[in-house]
Protein backbone atom coordinates (compact mmCIF):
# COMPACT_ATOMS: atom_id res chain seq x y z
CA UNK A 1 0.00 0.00 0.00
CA UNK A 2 2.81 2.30 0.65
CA UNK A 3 4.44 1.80 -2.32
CA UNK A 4 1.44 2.22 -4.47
CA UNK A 5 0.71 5.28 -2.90
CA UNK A 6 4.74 6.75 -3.54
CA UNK A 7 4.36 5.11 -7.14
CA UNK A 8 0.98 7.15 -7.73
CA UNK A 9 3.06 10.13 -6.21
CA UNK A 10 6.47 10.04 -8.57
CA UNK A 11 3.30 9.44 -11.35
CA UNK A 12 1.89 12.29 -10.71
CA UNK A 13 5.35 14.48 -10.40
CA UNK A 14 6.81 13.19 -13.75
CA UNK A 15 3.25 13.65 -15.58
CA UNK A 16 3.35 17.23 -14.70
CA UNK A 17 7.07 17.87 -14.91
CA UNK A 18 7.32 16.32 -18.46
CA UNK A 19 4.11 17.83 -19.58
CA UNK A 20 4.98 20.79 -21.24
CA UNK A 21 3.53 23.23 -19.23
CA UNK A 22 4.82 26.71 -20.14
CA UNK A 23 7.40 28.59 -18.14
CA UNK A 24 5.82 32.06 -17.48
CA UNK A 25 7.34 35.53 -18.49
CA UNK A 26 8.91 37.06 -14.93
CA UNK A 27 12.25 38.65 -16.81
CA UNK A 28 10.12 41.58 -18.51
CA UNK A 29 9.02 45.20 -17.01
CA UNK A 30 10.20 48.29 -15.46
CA UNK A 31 13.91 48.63 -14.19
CA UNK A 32 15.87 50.77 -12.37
CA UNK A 33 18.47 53.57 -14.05
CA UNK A 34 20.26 56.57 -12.81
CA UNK A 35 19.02 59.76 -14.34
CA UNK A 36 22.26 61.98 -15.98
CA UNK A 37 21.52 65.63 -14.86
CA UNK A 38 23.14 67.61 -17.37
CA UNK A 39 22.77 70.40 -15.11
CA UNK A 40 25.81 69.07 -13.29
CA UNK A 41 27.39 68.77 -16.55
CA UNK A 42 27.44 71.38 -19.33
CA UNK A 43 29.51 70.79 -21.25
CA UNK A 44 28.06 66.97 -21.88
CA UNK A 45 26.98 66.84 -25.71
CA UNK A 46 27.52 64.10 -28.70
CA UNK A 47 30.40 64.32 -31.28
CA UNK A 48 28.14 64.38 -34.14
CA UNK A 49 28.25 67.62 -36.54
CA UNK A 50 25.34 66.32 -38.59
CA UNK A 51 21.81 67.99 -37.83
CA UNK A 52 20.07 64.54 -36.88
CA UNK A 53 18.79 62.96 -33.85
CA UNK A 54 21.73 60.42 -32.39
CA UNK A 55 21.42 57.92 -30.01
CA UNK A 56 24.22 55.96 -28.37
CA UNK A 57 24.94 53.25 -25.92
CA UNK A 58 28.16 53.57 -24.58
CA UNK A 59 29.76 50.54 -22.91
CA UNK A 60 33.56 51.53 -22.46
CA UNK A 61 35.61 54.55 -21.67
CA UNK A 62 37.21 54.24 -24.88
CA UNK A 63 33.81 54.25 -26.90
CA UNK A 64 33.11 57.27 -24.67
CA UNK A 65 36.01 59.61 -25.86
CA UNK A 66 35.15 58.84 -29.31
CA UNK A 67 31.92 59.57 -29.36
CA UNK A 68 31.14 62.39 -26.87
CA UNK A 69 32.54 65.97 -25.84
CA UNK A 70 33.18 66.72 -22.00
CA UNK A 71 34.98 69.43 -20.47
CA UNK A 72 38.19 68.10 -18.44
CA UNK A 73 36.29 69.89 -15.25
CA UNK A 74 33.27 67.76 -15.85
CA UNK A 75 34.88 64.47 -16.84
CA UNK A 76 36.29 64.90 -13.52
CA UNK A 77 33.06 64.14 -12.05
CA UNK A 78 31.57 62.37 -14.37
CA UNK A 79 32.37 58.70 -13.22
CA UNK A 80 31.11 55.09 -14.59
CA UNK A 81 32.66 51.71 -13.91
CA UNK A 82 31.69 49.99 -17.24
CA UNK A 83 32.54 46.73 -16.39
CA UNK A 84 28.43 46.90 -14.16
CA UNK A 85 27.06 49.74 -15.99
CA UNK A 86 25.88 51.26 -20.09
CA UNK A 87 25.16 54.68 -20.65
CA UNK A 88 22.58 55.76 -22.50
CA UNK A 89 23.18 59.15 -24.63
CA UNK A 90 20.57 60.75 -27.04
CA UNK A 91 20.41 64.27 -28.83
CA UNK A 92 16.71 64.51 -30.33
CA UNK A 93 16.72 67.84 -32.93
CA UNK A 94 14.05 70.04 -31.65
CA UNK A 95 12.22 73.24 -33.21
CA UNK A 96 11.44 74.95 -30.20
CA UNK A 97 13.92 75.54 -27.39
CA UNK A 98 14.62 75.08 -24.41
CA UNK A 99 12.67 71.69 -24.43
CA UNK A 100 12.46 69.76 -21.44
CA UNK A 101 12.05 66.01 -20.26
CA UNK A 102 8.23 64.80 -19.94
CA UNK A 103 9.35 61.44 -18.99
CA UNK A 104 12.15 58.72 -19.31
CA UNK A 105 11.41 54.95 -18.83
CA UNK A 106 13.88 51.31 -18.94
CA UNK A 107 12.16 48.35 -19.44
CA UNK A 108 12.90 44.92 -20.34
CA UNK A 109 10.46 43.68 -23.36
CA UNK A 110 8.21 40.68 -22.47
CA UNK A 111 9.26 37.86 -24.88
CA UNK A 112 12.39 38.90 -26.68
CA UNK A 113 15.81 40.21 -25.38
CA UNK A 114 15.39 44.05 -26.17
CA UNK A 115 15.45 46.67 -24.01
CA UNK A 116 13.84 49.87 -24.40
CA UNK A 117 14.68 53.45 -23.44
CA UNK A 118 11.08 55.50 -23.88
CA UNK A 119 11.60 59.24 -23.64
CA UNK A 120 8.87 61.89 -23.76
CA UNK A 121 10.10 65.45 -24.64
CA UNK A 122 8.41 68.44 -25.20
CA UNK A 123 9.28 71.22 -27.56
CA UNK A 124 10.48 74.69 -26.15
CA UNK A 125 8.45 77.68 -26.29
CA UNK A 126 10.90 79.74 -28.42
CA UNK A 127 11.03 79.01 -31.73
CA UNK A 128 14.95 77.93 -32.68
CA UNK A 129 16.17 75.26 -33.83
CA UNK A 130 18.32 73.39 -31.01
CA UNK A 131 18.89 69.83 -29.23
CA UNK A 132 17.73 68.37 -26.65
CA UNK A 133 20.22 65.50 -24.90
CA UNK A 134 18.96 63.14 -22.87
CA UNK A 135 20.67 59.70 -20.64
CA UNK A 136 20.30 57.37 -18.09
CA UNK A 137 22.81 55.06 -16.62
CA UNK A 138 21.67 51.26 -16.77
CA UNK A 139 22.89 47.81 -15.17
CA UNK A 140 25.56 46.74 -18.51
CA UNK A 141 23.55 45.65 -21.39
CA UNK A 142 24.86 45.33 -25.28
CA UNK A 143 23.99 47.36 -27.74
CA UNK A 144 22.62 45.71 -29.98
CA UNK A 145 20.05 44.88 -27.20
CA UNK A 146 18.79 48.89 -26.79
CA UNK A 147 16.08 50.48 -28.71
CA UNK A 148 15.12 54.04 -28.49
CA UNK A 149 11.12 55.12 -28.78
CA UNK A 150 12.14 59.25 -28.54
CA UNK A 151 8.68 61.03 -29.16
CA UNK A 152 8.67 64.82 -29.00
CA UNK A 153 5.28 66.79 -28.19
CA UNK A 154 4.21 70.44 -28.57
């Protein structure tokens, strides 16, 4: 009787263990960042000449000095350790400045590996062309991983 009742039991475990059931989604949502105040940091902008929106996810120091302009006061300050963290860099072209930041979200997409960096900016009152730059510091991700949604209201 005992070992009917421990054979019905292992039955029961392997039928649901090898029956297919579907392992839910848990690695998807909302996740933490770092805000970059460029406040603290004027002289902060993207090496890019060109009068187009850029976005850039920065993973080394290296890749860093290529790719954006700092003043040697603000580098100073401005510390990452790259081998646990990815900055996030963006320069949206806007038509009315000075914009400002409506909102800024990280979130891991439900099903697929992609991450995605959602920023809401509105246009400035003034009307000149200028750029708005926008970041966030993230746990290290690669870049081929990132998308930017950058949408820009009135």
């Amino acid at each position: 009787m005992k070992n009917s009742r421990l054979l019905l039991f292992s039955l029961i475990i392997a039928t649901l263990y090898f029956s297919g059931c579907e392992k839910q989604e848990t690695d998807c949502g909302f996740l933490d960042f770092e805000t970059i105040d460029f406040g603290n940091y004027p002289s902060l902008g993207i090496v890019n000449s060109d009068d187009e929106d850029k976005y850039l996810v920065i993973n080394s120091e290296t890749e860093f000095d290529e790719k954006v302009f700092i003043s040697e006061g603000d580098k100073e300050r401005f510390h990452i350790d790259y081998n646990k963290y990815t900055l996030l860099l963006g320069k949206k072209r806007i038509g009315g400045i000075a914009g400002s930041l409506i909102s800024q979200t990280w979130q891991k997409e439900c099903g697929s590996n992609n991450y995605i960096y959602k920023v809401a900016i509105k246009n400035g009152g003034y009307t000149a062309l200028g750029n708005f730059y926008f970041g966030i510091i993230i746990d290290k991700v690669n870049a081929d991983e990132v998308v930017f949604d950058v949408y820009l209201s009135e």
